[in-house]
C-alpha atoms as a PDB file:
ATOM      1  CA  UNK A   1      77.436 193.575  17.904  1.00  0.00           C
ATOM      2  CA  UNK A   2      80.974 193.303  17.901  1.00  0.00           C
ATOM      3  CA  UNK A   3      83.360 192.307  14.753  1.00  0.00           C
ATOM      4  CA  UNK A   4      84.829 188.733  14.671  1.00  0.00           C
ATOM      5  CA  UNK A   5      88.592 189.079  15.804  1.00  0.00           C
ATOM      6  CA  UNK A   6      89.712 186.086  13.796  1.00  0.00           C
ATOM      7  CA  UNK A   7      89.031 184.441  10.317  1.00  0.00           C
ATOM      8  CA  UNK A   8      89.480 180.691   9.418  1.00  0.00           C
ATOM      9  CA  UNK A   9      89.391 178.592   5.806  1.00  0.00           C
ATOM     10  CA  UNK A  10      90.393 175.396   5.392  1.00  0.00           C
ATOM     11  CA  UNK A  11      90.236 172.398   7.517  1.00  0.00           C
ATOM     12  CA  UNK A  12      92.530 173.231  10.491  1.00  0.00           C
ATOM     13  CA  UNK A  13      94.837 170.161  11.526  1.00  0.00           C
ATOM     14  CA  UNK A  14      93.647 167.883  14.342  1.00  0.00           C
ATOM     15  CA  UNK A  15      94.928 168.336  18.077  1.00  0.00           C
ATOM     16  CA  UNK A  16      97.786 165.205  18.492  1.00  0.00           C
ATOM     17  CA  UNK A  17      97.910 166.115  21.918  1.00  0.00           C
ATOM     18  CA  UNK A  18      98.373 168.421  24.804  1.00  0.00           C
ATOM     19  CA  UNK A  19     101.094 168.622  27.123  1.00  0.00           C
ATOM     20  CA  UNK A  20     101.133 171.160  30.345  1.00  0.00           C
ATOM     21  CA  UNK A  21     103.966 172.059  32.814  1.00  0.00           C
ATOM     22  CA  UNK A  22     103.210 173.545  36.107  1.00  0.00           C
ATOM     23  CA  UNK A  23     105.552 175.428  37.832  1.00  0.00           C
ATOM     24  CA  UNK A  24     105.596 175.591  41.560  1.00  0.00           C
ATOM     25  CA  UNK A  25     107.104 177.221  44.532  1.00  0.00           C
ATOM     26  CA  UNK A  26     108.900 176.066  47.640  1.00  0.00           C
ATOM     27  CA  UNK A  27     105.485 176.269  49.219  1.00  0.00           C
ATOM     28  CA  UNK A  28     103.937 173.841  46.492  1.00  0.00           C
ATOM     29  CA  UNK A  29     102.043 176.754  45.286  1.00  0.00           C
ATOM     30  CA  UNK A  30     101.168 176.609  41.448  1.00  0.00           C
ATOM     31  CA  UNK A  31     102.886 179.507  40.422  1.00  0.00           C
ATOM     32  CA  UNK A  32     102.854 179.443  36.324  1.00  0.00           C
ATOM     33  CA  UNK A  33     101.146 176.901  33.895  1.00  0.00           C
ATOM     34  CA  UNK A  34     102.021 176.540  29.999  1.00  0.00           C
ATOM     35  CA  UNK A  35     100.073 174.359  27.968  1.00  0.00           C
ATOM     36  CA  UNK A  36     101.376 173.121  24.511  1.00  0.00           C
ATOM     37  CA  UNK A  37      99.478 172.216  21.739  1.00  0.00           C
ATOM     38  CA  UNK A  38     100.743 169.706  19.189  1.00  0.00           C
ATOM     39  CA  UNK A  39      98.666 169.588  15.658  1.00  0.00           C
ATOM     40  CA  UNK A  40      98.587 166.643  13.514  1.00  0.00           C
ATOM     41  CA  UNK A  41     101.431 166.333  11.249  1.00  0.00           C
ATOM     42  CA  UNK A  42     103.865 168.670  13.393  1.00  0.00           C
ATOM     43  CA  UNK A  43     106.703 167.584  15.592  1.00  0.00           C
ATOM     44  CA  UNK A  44     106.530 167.735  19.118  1.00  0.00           C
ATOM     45  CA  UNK A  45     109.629 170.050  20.757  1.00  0.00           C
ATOM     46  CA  UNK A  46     111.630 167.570  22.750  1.00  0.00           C
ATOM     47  CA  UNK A  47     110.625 167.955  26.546  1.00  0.00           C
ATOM     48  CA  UNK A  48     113.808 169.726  28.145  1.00  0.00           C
ATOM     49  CA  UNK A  49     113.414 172.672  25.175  1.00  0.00           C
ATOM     50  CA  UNK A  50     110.528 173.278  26.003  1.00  0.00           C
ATOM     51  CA  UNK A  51     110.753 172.960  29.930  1.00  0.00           C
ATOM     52  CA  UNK A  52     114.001 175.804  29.105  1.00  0.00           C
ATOM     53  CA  UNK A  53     111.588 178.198  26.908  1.00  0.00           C
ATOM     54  CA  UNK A  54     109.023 177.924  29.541  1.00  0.00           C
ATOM     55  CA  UNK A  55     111.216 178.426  32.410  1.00  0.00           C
ATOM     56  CA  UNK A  56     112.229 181.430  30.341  1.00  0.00           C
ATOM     57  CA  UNK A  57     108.873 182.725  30.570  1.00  0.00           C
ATOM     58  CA  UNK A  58     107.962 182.598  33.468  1.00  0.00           C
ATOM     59  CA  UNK A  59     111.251 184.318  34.582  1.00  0.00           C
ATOM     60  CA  UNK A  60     110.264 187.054  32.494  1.00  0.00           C
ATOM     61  CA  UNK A  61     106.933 187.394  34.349  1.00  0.00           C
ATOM     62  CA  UNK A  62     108.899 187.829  37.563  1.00  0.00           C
ATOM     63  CA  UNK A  63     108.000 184.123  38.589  1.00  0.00           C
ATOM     64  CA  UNK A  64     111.576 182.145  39.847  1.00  0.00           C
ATOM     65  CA  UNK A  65     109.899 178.432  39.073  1.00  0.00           C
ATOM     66  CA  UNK A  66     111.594 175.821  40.851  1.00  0.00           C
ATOM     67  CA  UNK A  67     110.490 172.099  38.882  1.00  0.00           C
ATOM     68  CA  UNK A  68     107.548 171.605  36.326  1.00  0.00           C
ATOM     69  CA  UNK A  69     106.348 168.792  38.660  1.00  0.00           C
END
């Protein structure tokens, strides 16, 4: 049997919503995906912030994405 890697108390906040980019090459190939995870109560990051951190990423994978269309 293998030990838990994680530990919860509480009542964890409720998912607001989900957002997702996909990042795509000139071929139209799916090339990176970031999901985003709002929680009750927090503030969504306004969309080109996080379009720039996730371009970012994926950059620093070695990806070049072209439009999160």
């Amino acid at each position: 049997m293998t030990a838990s890697m994680f530990a919860t108390t509480g009542q964890a906040p409720r998912v607001q919503r989900v957002e997702a980019l996909a990042f795509h090459d000139a071929a139209g190939r799916i090339r990176h995906m970031h999901h985003h995870i709002v929680l009750e109560g927090a503030e969504p990051r306004p969309y080109e912030t996080m379009v720039d951190e996730v371009r970012a990423q994926a950059r620093n994978l070695g990806i070049d994405p072209i439009d999160p269309n």
